[in-house]
C-alpha atoms as a PDB file:
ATOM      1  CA  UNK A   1      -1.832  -6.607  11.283  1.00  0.00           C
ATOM      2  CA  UNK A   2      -2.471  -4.785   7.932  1.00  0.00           C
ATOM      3  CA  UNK A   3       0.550  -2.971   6.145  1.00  0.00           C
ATOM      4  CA  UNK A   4      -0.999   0.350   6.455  1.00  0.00           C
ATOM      5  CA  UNK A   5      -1.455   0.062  10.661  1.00  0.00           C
ATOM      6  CA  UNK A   6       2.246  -1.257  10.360  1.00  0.00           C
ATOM      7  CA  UNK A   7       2.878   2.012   8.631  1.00  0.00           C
ATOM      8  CA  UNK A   8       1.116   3.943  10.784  1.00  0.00           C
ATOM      9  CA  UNK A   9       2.766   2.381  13.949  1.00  0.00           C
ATOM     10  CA  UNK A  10       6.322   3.337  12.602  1.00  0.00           C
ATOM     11  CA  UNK A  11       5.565   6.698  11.876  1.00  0.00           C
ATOM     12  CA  UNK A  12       4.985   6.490   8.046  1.00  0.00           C
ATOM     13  CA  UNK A  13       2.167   7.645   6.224  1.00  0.00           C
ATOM     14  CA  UNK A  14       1.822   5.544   2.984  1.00  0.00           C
ATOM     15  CA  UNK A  15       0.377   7.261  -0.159  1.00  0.00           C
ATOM     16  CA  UNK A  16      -0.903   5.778  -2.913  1.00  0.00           C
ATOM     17  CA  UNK A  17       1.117   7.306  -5.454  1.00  0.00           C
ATOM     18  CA  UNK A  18       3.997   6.728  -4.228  1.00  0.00           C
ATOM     19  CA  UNK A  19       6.596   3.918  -5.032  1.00  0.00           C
ATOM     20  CA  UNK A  20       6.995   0.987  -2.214  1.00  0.00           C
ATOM     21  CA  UNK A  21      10.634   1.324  -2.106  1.00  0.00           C
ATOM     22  CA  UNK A  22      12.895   4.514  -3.527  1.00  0.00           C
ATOM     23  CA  UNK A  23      16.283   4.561  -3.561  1.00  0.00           C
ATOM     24  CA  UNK A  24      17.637   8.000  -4.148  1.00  0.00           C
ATOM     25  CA  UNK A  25      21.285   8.274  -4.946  1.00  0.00           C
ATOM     26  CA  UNK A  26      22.578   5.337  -2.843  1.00  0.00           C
ATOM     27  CA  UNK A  27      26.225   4.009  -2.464  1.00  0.00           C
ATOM     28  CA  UNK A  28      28.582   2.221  -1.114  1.00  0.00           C
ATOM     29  CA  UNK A  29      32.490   1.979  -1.053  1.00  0.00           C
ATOM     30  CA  UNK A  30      35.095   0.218   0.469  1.00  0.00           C
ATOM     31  CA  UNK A  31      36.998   2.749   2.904  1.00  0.00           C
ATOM     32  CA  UNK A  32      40.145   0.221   3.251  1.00  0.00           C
ATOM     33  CA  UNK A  33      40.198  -0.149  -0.296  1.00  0.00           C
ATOM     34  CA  UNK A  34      39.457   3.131  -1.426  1.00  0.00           C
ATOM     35  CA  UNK A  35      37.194   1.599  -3.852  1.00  0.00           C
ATOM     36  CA  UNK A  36      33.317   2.770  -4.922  1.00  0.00           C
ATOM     37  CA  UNK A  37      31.101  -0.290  -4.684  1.00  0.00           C
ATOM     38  CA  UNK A  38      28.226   1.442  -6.037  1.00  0.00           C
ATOM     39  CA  UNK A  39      28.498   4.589  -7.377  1.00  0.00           C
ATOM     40  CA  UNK A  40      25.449   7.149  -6.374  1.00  0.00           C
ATOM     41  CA  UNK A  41      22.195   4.866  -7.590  1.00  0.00           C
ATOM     42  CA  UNK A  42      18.393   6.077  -8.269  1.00  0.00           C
ATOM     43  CA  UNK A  43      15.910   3.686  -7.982  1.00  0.00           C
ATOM     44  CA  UNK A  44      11.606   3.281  -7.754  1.00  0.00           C
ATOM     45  CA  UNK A  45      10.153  -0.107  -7.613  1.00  0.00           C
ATOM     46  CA  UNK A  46       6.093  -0.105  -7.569  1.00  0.00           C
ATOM     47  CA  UNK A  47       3.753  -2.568  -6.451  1.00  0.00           C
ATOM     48  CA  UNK A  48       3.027  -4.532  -8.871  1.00  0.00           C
ATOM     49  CA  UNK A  49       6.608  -4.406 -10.888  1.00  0.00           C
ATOM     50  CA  UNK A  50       8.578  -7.361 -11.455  1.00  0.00           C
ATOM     51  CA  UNK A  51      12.290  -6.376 -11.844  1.00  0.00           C
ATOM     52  CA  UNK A  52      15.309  -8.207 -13.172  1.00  0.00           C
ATOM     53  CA  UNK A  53      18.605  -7.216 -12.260  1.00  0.00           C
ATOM     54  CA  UNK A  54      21.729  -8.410 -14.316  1.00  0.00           C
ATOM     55  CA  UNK A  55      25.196  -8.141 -15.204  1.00  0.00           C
ATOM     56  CA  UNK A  56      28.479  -9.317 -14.799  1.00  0.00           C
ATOM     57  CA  UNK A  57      29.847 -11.373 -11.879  1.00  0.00           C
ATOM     58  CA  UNK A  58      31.261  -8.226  -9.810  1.00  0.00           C
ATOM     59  CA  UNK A  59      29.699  -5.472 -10.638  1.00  0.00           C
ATOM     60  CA  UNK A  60      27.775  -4.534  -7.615  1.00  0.00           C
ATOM     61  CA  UNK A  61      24.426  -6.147  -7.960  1.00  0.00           C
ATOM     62  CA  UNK A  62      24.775  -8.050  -4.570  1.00  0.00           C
ATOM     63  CA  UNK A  63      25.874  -4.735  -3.089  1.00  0.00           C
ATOM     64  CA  UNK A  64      23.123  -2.945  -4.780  1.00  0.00           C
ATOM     65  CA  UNK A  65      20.078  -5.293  -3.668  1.00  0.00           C
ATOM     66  CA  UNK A  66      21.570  -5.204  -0.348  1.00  0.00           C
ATOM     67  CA  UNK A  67      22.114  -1.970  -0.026  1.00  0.00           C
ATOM     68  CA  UNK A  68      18.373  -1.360  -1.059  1.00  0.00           C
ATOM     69  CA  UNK A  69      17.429  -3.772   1.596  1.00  0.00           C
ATOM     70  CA  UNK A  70      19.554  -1.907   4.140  1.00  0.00           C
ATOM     71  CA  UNK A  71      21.130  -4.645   5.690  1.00  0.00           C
ATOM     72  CA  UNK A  72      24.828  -2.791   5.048  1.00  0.00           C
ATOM     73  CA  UNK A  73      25.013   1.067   5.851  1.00  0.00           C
ATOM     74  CA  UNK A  74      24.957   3.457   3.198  1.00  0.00           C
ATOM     75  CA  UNK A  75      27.516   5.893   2.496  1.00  0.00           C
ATOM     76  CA  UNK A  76      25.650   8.176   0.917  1.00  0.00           C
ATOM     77  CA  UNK A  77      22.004   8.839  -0.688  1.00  0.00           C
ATOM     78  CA  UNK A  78      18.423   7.332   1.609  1.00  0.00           C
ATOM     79  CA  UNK A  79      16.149   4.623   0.715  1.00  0.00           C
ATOM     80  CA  UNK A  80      12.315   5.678   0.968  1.00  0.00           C
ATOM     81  CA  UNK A  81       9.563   3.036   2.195  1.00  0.00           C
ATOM     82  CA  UNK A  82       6.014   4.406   0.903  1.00  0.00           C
ATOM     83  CA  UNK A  83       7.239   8.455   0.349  1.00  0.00           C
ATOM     84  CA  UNK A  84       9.010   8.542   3.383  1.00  0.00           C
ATOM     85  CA  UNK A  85      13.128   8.022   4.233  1.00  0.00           C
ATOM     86  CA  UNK A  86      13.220   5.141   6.323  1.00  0.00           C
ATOM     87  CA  UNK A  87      14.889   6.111   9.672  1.00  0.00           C
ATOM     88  CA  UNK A  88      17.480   4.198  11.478  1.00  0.00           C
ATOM     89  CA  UNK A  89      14.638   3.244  14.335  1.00  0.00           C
ATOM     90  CA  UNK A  90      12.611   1.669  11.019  1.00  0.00           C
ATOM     91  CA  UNK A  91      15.006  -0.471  10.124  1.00  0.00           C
ATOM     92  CA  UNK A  92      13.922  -3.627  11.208  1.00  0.00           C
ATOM     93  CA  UNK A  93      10.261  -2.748  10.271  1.00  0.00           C
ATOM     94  CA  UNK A  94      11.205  -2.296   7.314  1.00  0.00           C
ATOM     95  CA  UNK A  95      13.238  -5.252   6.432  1.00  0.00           C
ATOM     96  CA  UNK A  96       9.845  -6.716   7.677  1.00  0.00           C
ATOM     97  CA  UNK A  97       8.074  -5.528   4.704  1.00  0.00           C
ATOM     98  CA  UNK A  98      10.711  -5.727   2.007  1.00  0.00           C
ATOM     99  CA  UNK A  99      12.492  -8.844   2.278  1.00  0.00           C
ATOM    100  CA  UNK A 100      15.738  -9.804   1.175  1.00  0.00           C
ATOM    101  CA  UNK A 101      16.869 -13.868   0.082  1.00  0.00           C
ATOM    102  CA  UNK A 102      19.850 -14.595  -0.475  1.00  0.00           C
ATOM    103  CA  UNK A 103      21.659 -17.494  -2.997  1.00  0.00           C
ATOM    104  CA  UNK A 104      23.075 -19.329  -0.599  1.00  0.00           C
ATOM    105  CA  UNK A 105      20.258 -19.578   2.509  1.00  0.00           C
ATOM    106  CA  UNK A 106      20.968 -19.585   6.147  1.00  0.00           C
ATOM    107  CA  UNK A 107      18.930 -22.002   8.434  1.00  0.00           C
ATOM    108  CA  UNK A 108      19.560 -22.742  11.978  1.00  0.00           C
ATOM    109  CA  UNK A 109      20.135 -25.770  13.560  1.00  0.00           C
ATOM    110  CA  UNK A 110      17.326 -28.349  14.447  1.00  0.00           C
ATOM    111  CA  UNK A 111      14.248 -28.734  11.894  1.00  0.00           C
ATOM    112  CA  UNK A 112      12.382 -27.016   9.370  1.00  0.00           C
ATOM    113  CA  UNK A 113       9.833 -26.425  11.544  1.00  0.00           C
ATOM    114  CA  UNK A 114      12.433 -25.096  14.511  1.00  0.00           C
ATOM    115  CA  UNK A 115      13.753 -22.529  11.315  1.00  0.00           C
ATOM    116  CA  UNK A 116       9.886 -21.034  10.528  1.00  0.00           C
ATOM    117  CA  UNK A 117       8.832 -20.453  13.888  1.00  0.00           C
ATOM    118  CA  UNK A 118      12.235 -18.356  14.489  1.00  0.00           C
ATOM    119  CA  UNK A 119      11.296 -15.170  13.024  1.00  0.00           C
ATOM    120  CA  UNK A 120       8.532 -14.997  15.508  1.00  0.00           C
ATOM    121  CA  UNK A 121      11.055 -15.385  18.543  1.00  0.00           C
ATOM    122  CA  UNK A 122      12.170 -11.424  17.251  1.00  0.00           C
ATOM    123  CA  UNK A 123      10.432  -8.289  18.634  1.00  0.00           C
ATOM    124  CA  UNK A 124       9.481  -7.314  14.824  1.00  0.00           C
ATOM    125  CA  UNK A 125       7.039  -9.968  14.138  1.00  0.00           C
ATOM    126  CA  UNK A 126       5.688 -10.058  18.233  1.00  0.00           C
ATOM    127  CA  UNK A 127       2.024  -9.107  16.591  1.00  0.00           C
ATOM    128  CA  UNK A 128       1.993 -12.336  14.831  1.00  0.00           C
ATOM    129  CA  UNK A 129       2.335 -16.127  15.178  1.00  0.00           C
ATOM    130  CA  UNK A 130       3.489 -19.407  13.815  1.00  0.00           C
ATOM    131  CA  UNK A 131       0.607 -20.513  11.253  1.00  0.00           C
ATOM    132  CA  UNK A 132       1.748 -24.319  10.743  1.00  0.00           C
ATOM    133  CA  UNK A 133      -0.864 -25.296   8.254  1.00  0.00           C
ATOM    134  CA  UNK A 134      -0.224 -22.022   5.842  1.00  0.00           C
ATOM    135  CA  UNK A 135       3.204 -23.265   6.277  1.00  0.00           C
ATOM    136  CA  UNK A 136       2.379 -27.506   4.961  1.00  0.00           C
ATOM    137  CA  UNK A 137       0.264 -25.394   2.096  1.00  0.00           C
ATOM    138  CA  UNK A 138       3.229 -23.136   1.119  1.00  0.00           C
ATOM    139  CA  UNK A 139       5.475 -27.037   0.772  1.00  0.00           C
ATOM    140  CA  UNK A 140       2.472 -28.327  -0.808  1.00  0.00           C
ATOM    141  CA  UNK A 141       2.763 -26.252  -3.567  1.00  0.00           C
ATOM    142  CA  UNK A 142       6.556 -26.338  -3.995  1.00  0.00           C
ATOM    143  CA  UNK A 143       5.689 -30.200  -4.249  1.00  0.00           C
ATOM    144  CA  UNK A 144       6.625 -31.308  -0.299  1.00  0.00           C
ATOM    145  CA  UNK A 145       5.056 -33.567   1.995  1.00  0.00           C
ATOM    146  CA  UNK A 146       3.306 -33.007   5.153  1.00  0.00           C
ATOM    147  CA  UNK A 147       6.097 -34.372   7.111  1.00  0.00           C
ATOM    148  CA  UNK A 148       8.411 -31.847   5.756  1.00  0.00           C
ATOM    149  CA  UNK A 149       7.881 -29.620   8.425  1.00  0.00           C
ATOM    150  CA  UNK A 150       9.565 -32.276  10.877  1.00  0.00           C
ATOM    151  CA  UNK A 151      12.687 -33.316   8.460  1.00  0.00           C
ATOM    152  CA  UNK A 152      15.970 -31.923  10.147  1.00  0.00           C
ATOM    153  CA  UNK A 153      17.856 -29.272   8.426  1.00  0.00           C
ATOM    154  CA  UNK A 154      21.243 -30.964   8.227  1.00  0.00           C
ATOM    155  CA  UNK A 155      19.240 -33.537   5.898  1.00  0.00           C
ATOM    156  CA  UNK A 156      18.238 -31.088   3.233  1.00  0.00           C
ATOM    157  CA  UNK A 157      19.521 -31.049  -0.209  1.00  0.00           C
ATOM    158  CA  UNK A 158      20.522 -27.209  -1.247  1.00  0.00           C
ATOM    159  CA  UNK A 159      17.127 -26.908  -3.082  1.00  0.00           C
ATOM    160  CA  UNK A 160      15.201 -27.891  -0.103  1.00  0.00           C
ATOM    161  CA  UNK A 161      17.332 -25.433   2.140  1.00  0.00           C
ATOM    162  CA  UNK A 162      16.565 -22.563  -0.020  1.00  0.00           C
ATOM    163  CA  UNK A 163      12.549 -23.590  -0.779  1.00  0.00           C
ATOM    164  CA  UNK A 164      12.725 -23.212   3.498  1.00  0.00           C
ATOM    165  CA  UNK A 165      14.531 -20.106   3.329  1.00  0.00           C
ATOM    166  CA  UNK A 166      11.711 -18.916   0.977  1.00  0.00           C
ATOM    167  CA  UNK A 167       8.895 -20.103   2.698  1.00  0.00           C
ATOM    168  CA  UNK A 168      10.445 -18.585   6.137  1.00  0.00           C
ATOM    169  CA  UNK A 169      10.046 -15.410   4.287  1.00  0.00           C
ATOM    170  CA  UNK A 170       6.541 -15.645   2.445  1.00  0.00           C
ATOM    171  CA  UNK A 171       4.749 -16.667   5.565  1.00  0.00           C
ATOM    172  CA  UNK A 172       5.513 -13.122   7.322  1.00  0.00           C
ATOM    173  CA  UNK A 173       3.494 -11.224   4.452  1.00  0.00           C
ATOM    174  CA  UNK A 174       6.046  -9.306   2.744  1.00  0.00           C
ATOM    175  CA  UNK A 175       5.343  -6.461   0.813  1.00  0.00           C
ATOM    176  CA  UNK A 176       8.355  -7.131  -1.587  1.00  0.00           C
ATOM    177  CA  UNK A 177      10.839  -9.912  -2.476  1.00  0.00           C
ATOM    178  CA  UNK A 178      14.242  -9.318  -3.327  1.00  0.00           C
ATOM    179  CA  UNK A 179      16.036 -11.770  -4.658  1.00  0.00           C
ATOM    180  CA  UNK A 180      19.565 -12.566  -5.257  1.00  0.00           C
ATOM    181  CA  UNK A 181      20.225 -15.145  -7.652  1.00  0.00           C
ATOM    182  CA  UNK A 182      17.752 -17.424  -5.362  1.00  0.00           C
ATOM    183  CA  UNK A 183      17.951 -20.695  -7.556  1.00  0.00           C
ATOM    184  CA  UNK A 184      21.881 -20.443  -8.736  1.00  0.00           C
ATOM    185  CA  UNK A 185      22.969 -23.372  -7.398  1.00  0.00           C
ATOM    186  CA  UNK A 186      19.832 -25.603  -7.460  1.00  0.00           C
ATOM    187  CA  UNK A 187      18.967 -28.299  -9.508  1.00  0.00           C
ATOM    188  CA  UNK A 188      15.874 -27.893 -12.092  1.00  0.00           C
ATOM    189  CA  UNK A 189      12.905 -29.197  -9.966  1.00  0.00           C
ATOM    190  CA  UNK A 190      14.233 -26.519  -6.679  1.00  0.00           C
ATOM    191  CA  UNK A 191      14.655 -23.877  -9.058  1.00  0.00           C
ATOM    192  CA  UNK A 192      10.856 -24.569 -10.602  1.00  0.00           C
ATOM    193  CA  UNK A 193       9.710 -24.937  -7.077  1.00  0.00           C
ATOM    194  CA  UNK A 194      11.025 -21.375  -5.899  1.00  0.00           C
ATOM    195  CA  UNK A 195       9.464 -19.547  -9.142  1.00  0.00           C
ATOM    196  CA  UNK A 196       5.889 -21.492  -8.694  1.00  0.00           C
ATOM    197  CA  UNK A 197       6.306 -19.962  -5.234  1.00  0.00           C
ATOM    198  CA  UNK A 198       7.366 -16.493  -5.857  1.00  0.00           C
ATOM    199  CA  UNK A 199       4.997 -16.076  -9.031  1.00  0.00           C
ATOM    200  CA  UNK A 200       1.734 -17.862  -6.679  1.00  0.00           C
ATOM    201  CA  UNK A 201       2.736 -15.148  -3.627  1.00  0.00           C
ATOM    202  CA  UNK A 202       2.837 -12.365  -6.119  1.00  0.00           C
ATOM    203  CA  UNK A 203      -0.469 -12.912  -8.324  1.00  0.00           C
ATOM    204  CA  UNK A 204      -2.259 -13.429  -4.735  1.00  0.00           C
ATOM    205  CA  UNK A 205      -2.167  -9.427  -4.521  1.00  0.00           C
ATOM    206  CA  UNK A 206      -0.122  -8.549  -6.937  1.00  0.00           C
ATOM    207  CA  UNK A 207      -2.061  -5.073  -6.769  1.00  0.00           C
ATOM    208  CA  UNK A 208       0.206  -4.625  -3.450  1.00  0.00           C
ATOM    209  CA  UNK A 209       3.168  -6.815  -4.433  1.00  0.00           C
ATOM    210  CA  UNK A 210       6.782  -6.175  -6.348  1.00  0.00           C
ATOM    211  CA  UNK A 211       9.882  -8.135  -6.808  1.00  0.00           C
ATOM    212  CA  UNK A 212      13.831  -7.497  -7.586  1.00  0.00           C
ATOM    213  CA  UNK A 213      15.476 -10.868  -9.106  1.00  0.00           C
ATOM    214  CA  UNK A 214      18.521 -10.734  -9.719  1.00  0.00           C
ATOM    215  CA  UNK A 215      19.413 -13.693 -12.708  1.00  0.00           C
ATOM    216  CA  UNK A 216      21.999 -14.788 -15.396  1.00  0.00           C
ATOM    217  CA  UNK A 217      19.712 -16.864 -16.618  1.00  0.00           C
ATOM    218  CA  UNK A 218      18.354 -15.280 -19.953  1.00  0.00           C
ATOM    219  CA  UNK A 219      14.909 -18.003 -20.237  1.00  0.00           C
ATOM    220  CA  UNK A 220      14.314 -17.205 -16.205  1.00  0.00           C
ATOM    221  CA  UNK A 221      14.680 -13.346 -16.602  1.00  0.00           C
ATOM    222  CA  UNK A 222      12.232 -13.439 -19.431  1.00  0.00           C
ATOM    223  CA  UNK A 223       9.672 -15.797 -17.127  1.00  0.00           C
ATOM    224  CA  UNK A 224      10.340 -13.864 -13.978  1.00  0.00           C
ATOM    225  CA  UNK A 225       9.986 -10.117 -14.808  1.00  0.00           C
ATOM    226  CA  UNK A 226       9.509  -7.339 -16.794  1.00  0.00           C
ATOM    227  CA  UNK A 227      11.281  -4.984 -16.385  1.00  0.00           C
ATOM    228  CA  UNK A 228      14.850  -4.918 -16.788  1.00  0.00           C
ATOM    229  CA  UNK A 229      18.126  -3.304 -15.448  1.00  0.00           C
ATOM    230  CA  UNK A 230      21.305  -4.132 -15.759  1.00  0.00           C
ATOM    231  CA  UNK A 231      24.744  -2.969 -13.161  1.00  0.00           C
ATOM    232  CA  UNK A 232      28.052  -2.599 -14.806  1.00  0.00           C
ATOM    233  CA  UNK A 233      31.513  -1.837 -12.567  1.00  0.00           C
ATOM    234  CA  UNK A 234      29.199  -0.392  -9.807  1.00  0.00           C
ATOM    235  CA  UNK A 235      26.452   1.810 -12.062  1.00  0.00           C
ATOM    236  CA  UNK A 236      22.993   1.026 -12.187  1.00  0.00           C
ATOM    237  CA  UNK A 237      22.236   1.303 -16.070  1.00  0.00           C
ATOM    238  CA  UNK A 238      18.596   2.363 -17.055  1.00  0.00           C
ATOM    239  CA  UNK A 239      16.003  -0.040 -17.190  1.00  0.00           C
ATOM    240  CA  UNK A 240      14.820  -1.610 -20.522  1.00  0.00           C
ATOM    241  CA  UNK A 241      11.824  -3.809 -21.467  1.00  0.00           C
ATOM    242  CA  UNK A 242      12.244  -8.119 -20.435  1.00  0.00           C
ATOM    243  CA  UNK A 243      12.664  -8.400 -24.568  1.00  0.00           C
ATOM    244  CA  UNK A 244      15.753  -6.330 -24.580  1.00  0.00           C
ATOM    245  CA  UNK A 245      16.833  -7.828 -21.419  1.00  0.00           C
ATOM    246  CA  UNK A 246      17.040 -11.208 -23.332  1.00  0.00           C
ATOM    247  CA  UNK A 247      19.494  -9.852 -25.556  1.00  0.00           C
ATOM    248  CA  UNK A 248      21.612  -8.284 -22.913  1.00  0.00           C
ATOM    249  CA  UNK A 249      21.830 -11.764 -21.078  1.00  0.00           C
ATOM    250  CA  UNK A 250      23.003 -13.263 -23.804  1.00  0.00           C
END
């Protein structure tokens, strides 16, 4: 199923002109703490924008990128998919379309195959089905076998964990990627694996395509995107071009 009949079947009518995701004074705060975890936050992301996110440990990026994602309620503001707030009854259309990954994946128990055909065991993705050779193709380029698909999850390394997280999420067709801090904890060759992944996904359409990467990692940020932003105690600071972001990182 095309994007647009998605679209259509949840009730939104996607314009060209408008951005793929808008956030429009989002935030989020801690009600036991009394704290504001993200003070009120405007947003646009286009297709075809690669974004880097970055800034100290704690300031809210995590909250931010999740936030956008709308996998924790808001407490204030609405995030727009195509010109159009996304309704509590979109929700899990949307997350669909605009996926998030997180540093430190979770798989399920059993193998890597067991963990890609899950997503299609959900209501959301009952139009579609398990495509095992797209899936050896997507390893194949991140430099795995054809037997990968049958190694058991308790046997990967972190890098290979999160190169299955990735490829769980490519093979649905999103419409954007966001990332936080995806190859942190991996070792060189993972972390190469995951960018040659992300960049080969992205130039495939890259007409109809955008990603949010959150990094610390000045060379990456350059590589990866952009254009730049950067969150500081909870504020999402203005964005700036990937050459200024280089200085900010370091």
């Amino acid at each position: 199923m095309t994007h647009q009949n998605d679209l259509s079947r949840s009730g939104v009518d996607a314009t060209a002109t408008a951005p793929l995701v808008e956030a429009k004074r989002i935030m989020r705060r801690d009600a036991q703490r009394g704290q504001v975890l993200l003070h009120p936050a405007d947003f646009a992301l286009h297709a075809g924008q690669r974004v880097v996110l970055t800034g100290p440990s704690g300031s809210g990026k995590s909250v931010f990128l999740r936030a956008l994602a709308l996998l924790d309620p808001l407490d204030g503001g609405t995030v727009h998919w195509h010109g159009h707030a996304v309704t509590h009854a979109q929700v899990p259309r949307y997350r669909r379309h605009i996926a998030y990954l997180r540093q430190r994946p979770a798989l399920i128990d059993g193998t890597v195959e067991d963990n890609l055909r899950y997503p299609y065991t959900l209501a959301v993705y009952r139009d579609t089905a398990f495509d095992a050779a797209r899936a050896r193709a997507l390893f194949d380029a991140a430099g795995r076998g054809s037997d990968f698909l049958a190694r058991a999850t308790a046997e990967l390394s972190g890098g290979e964990a999160q190169i299955v997280a990735l490829v769980r999420v490519l093979q649905l067709d999103p419409e954007a990627l966001l990332l936080d801090e995806p190859t942190a904890s991996l070792d060189p060759e993972s972390a190469r694996a995951v960018e040659t992944l992300i960049a080969q996904w992205f130039e495939h359409a890259r007409a109809a395509r955008a990603t949010v990467w959150v990094s610390h990692d000045p060379a990456q940020a350059q590589r990866v995107g952009e254009r730049h932003i950067t969150m500081r105690a909870g504020v999402l600071e203005a964005p700036t071009s990937a050459q200024a972001a280089m200085g900010a990182l370091r």
